[in-house]
N, C-alpha and C. Protein backbone atom coordinates (compact mmCIF):
# COMPACT_ATOMS: atom_id res chain seq x y z
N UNK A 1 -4.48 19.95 -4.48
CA UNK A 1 -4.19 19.62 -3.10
C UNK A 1 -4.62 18.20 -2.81
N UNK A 2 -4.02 17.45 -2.35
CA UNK A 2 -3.93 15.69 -1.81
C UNK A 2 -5.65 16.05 -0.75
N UNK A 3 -5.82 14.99 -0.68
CA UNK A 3 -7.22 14.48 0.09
C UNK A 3 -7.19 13.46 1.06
N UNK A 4 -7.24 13.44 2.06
CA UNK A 4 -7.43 11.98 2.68
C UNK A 4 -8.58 11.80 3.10
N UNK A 5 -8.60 10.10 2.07
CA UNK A 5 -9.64 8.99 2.67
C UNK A 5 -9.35 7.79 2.93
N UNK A 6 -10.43 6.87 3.86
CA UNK A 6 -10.11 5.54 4.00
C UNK A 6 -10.26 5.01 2.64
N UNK A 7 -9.76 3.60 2.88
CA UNK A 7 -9.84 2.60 1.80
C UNK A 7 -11.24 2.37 1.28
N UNK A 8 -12.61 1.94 2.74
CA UNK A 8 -13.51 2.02 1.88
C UNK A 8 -14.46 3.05 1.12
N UNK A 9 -14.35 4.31 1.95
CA UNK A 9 -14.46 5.54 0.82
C UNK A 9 -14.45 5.61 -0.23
N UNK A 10 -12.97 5.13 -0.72
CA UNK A 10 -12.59 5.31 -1.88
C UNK A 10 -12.29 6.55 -2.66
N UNK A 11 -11.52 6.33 -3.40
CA UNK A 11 -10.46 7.62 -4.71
C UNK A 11 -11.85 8.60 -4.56
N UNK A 12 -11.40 10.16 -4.30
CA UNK A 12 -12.20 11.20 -4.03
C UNK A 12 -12.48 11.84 -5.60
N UNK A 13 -13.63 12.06 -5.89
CA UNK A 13 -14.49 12.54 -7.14
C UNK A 13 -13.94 14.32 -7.31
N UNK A 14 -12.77 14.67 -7.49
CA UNK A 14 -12.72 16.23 -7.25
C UNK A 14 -13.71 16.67 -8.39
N UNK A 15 -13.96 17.90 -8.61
CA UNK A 15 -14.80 18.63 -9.36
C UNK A 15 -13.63 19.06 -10.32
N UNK A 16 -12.22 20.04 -9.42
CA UNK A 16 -11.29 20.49 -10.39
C UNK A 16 -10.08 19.38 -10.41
N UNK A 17 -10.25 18.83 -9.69
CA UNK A 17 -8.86 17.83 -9.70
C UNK A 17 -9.04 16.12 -9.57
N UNK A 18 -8.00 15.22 -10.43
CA UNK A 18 -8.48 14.12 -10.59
C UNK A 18 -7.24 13.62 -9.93
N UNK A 19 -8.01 12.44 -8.95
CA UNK A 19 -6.97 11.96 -8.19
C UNK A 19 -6.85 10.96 -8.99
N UNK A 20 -5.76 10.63 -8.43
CA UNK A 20 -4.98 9.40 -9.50
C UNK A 20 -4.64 8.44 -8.46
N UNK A 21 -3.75 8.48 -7.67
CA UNK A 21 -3.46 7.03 -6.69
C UNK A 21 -3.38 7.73 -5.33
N UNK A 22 -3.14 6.65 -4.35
CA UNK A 22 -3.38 6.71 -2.78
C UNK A 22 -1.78 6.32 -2.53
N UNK A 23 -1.09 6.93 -1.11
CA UNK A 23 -0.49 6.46 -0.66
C UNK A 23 -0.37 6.50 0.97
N UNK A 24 0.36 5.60 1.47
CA UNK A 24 0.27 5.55 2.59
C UNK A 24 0.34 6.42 3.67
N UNK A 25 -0.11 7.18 4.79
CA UNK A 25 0.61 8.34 5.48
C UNK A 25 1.71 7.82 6.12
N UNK A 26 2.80 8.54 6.81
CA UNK A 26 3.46 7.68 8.10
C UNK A 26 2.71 6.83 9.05
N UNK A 27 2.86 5.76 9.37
CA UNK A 27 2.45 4.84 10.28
C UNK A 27 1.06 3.95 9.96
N UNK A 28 0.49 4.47 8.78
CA UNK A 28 -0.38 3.84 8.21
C UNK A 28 -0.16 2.09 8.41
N UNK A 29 -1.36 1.31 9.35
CA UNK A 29 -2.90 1.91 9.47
C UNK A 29 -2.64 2.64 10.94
N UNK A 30 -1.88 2.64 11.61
CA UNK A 30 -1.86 3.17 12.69
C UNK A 30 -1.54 4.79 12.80
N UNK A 31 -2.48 4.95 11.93
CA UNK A 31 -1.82 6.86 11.42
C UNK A 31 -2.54 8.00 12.41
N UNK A 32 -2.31 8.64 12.36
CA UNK A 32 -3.13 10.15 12.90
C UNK A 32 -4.18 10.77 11.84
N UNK A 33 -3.67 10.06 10.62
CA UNK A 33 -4.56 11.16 9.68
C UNK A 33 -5.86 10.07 9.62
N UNK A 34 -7.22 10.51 9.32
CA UNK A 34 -8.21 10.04 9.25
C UNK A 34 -9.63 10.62 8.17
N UNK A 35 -9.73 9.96 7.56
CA UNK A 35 -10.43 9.75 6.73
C UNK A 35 -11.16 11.05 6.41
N UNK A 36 -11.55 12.23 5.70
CA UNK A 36 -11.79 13.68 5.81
C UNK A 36 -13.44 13.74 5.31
N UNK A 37 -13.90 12.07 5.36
CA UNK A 37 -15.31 12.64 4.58
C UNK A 37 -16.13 12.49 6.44
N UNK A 38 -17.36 13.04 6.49
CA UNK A 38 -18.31 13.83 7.52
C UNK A 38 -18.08 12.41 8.71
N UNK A 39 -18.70 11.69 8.58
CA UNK A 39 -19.00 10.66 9.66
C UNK A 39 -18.38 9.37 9.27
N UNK A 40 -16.96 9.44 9.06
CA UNK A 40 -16.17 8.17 8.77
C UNK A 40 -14.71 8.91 9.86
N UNK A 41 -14.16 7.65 10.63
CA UNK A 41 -13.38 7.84 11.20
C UNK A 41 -12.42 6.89 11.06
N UNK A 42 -11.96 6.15 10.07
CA UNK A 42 -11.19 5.33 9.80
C UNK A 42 -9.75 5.94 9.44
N UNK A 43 -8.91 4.97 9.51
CA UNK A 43 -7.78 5.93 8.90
C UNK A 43 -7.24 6.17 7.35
N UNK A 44 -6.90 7.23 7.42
CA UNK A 44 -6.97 8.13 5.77
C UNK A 44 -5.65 7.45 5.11
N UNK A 45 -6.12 7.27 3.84
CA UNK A 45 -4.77 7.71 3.14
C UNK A 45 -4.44 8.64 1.95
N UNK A 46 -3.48 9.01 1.62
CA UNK A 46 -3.18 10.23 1.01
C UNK A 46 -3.55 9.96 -0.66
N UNK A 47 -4.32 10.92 -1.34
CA UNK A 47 -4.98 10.52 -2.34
C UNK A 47 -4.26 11.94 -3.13
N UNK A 48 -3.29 11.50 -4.35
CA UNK A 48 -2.59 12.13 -4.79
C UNK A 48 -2.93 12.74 -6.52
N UNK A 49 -2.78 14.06 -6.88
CA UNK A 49 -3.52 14.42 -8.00
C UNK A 49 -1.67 13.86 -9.10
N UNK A 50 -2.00 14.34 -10.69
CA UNK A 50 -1.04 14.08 -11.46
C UNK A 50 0.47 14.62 -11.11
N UNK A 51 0.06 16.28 -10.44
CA UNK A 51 1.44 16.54 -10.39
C UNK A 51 2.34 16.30 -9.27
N UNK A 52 1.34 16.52 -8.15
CA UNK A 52 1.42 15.53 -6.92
C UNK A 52 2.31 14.31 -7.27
N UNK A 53 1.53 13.54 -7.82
CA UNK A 53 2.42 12.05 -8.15
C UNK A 53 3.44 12.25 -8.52
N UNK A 54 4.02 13.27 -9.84
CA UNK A 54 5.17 13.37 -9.85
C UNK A 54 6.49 13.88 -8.72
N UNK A 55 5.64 15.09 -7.79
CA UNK A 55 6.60 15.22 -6.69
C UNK A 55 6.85 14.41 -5.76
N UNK A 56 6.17 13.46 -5.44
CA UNK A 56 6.14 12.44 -4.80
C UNK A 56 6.85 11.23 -5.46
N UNK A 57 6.85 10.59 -6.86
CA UNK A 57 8.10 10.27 -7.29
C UNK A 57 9.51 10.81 -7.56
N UNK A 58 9.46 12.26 -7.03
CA UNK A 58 11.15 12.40 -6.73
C UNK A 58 11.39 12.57 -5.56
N UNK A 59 10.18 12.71 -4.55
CA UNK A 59 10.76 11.92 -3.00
C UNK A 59 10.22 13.08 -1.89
N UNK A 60 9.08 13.83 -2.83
CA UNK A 60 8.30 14.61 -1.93
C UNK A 60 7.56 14.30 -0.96
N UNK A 61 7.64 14.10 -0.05
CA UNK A 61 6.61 13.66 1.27
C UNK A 61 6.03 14.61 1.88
N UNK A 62 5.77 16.00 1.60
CA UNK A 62 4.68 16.96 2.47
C UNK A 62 3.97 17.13 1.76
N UNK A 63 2.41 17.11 2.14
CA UNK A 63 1.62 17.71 1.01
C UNK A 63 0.52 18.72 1.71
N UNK A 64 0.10 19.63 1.00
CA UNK A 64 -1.25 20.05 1.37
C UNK A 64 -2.49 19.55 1.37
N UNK A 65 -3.29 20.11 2.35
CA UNK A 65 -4.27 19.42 1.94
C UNK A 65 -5.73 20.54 2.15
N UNK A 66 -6.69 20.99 2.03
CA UNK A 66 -7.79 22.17 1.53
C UNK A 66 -8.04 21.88 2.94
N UNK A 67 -8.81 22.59 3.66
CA UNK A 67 -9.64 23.00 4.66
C UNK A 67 -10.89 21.52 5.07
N UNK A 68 -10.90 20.86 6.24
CA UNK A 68 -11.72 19.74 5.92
C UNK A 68 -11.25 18.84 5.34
N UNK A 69 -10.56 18.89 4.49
CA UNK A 69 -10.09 17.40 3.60
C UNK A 69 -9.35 16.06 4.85
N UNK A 70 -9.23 15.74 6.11
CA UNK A 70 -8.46 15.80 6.87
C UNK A 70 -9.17 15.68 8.08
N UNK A 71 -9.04 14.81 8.76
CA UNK A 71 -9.10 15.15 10.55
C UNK A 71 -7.75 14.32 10.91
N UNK A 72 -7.71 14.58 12.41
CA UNK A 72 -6.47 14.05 12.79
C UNK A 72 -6.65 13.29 14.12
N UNK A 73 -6.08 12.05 14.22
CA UNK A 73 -6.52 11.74 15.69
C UNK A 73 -5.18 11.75 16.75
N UNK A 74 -6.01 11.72 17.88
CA UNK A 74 -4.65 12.62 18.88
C UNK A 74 -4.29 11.10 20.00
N UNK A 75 -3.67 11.26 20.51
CA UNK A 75 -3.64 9.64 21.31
C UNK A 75 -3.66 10.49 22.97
């Protein structure tokens, strides 16, 4: 499952899963999604595992994401 963090966070350490690259959300930096670690509110970007990357190079744009991984900001 994808993760979002800010840029300075940085690529998330999974235990079972190894992220590989980041991509932008819609509207990124001006996104809704925001950064999913405790006391960072910056905005997130989508941090994608191997197979991930591949659905996303044939033009997948929804992803899941675990419980927490995620906040969202509302305008």
């Amino acid at each position: 499952m994808a993760l979002v963090r800010c840029e300075a966070c940085g690529r998330p350490k999974g235990i079972k899963r190894v992220y590989i690259c980041a991509v932008a959300p819609v509207g990124y930096p001006e996104t809704a999604a925001v950064c999913g670690r405790a006391r960072c509110d910056h905005p997130g970007m989508v941090w994608l595992d191997a197979s991930e990357k591949a659905d996303y190079d044939r033009g997948q744009r929804v992803f899941l994401v675990p419980n927490a991984a995620i906040k969202i900001r509302a305008s």
